[in-house]
Protein backbone atom coordinates (compact mmCIF):
# COMPACT_ATOMS: atom_id res chain seq x y z
CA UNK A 1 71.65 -15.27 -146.79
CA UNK A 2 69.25 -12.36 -146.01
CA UNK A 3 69.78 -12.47 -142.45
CA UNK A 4 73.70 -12.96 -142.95
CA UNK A 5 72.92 -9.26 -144.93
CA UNK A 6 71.34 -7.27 -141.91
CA UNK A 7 73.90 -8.60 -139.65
CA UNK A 8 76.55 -7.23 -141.94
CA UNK A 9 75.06 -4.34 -142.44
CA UNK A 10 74.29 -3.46 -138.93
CA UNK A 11 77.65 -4.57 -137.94
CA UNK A 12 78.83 -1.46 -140.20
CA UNK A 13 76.55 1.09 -139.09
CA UNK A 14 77.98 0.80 -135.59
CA UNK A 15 81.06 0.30 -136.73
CA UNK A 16 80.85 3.62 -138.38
CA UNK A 17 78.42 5.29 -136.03
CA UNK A 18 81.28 6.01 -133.75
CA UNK A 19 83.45 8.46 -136.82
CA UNK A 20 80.36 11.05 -136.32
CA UNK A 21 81.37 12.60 -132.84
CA UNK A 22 84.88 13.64 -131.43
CA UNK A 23 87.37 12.10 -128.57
CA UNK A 24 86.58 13.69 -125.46
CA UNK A 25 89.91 15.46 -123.96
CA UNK A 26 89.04 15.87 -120.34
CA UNK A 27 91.52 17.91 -117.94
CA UNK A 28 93.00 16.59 -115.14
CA UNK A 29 91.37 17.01 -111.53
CA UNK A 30 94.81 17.58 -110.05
CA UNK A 31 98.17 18.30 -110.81
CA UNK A 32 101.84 17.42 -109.71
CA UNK A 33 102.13 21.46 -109.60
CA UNK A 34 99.07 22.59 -107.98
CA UNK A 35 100.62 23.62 -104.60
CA UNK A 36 102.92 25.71 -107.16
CA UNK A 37 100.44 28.15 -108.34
CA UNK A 38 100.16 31.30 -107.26
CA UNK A 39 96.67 33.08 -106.87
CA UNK A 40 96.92 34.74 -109.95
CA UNK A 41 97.37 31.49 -111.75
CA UNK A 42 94.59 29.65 -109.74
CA UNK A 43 92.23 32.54 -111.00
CA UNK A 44 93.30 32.58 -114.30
CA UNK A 45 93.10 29.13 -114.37
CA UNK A 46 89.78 29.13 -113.03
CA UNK A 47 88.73 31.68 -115.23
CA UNK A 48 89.72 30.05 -118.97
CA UNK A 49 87.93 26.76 -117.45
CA UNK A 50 84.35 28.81 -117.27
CA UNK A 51 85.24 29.90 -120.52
CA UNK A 52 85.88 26.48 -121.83
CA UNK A 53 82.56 24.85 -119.89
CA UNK A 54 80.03 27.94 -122.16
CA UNK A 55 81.84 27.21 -125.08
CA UNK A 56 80.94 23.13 -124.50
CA UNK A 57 77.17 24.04 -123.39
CA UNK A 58 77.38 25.75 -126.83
CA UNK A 59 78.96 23.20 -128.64
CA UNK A 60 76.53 20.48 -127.08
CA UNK A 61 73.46 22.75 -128.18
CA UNK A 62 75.07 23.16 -132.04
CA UNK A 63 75.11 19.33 -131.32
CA UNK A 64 72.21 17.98 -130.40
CA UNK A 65 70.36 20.67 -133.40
CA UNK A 66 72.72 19.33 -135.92
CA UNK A 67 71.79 15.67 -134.57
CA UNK A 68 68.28 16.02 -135.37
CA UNK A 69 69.08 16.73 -138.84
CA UNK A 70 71.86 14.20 -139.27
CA UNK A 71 69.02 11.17 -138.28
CA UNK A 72 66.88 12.47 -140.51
CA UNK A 73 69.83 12.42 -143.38
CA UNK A 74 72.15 10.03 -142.41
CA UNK A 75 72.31 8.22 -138.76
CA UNK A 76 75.61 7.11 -139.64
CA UNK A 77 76.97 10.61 -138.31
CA UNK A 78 75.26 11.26 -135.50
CA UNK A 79 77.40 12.58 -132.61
CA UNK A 80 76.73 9.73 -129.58
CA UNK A 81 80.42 10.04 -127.72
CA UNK A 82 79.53 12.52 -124.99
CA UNK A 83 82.56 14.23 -125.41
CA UNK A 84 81.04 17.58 -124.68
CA UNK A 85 79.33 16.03 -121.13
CA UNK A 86 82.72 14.05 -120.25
CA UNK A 87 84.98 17.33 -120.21
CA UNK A 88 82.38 19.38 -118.58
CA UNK A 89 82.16 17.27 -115.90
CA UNK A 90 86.31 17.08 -115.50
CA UNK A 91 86.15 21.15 -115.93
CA UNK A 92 83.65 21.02 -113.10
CA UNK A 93 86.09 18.93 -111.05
CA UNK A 94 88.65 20.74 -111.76
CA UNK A 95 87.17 24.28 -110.72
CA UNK A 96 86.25 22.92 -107.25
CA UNK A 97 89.99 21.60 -107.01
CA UNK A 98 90.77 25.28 -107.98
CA UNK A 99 88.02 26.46 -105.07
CA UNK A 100 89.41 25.02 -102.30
CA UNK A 101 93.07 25.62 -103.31
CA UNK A 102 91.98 29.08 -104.15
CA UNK A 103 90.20 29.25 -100.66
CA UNK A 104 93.57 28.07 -98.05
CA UNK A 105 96.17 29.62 -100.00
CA UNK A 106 94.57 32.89 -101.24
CA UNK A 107 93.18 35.86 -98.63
CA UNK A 108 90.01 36.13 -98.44
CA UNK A 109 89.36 39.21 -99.50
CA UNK A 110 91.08 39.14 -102.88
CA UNK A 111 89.72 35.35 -103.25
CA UNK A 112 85.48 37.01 -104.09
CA UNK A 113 87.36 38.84 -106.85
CA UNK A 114 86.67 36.16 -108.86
């Protein structure tokens, strides 16, 4: 019955070790209306994106502090989706999608405004 016990048990924690992190929302890589944008949108576009990716390197350092403390307290919280890495990367994609659009449809003078 005692092993029937740990099973059970560790059947729950991992169970429940997934409710301590968040769903990663990644962007798309490409849109239907990417050949729609103008520059301006491209840039702006571009521009919120390297906004988003600090505000994930700082929410992945908040993170992996508060993890350290959590495993100490209670493991059953710990943050271990990747969410964080998983829309950086997409935000990465995304910006060199934005490059090379931003580089054959924009001049190139206006396009190292950026």
């Amino acid at each position: 019955m005692g092993i029937l016990n740990n099973i059970l048990a560790l059947s729950c924690f991992f169970v429940l070790a997934g409710c301590g992190g968040r769903a990663a929302h990644p962007v798309a890589t490409n849109n239907d209306y990417d050949d729609r944008l103008s520059c301006d949108h491209l840039r702006a576009e571009r521009e919120v994106n390297d906004s988003k990716l600090a505000d994930l390197t700082n929410e992945r350092k908040n993170d992996n502090n508060n993890n350290i403390g959590i495993a100490v307290l209670d493991p059953i919280f710990l943050d271990l989706s990747g969410s964080e890495r998983k829309e950086a990367e997409a935000l990465t994609k995304r910006n060199g999608v934005l490059d090379g659009l931003i580089g054959t449809k924009c001049p190139a003078a206006s396009a190292s405004a950026r």
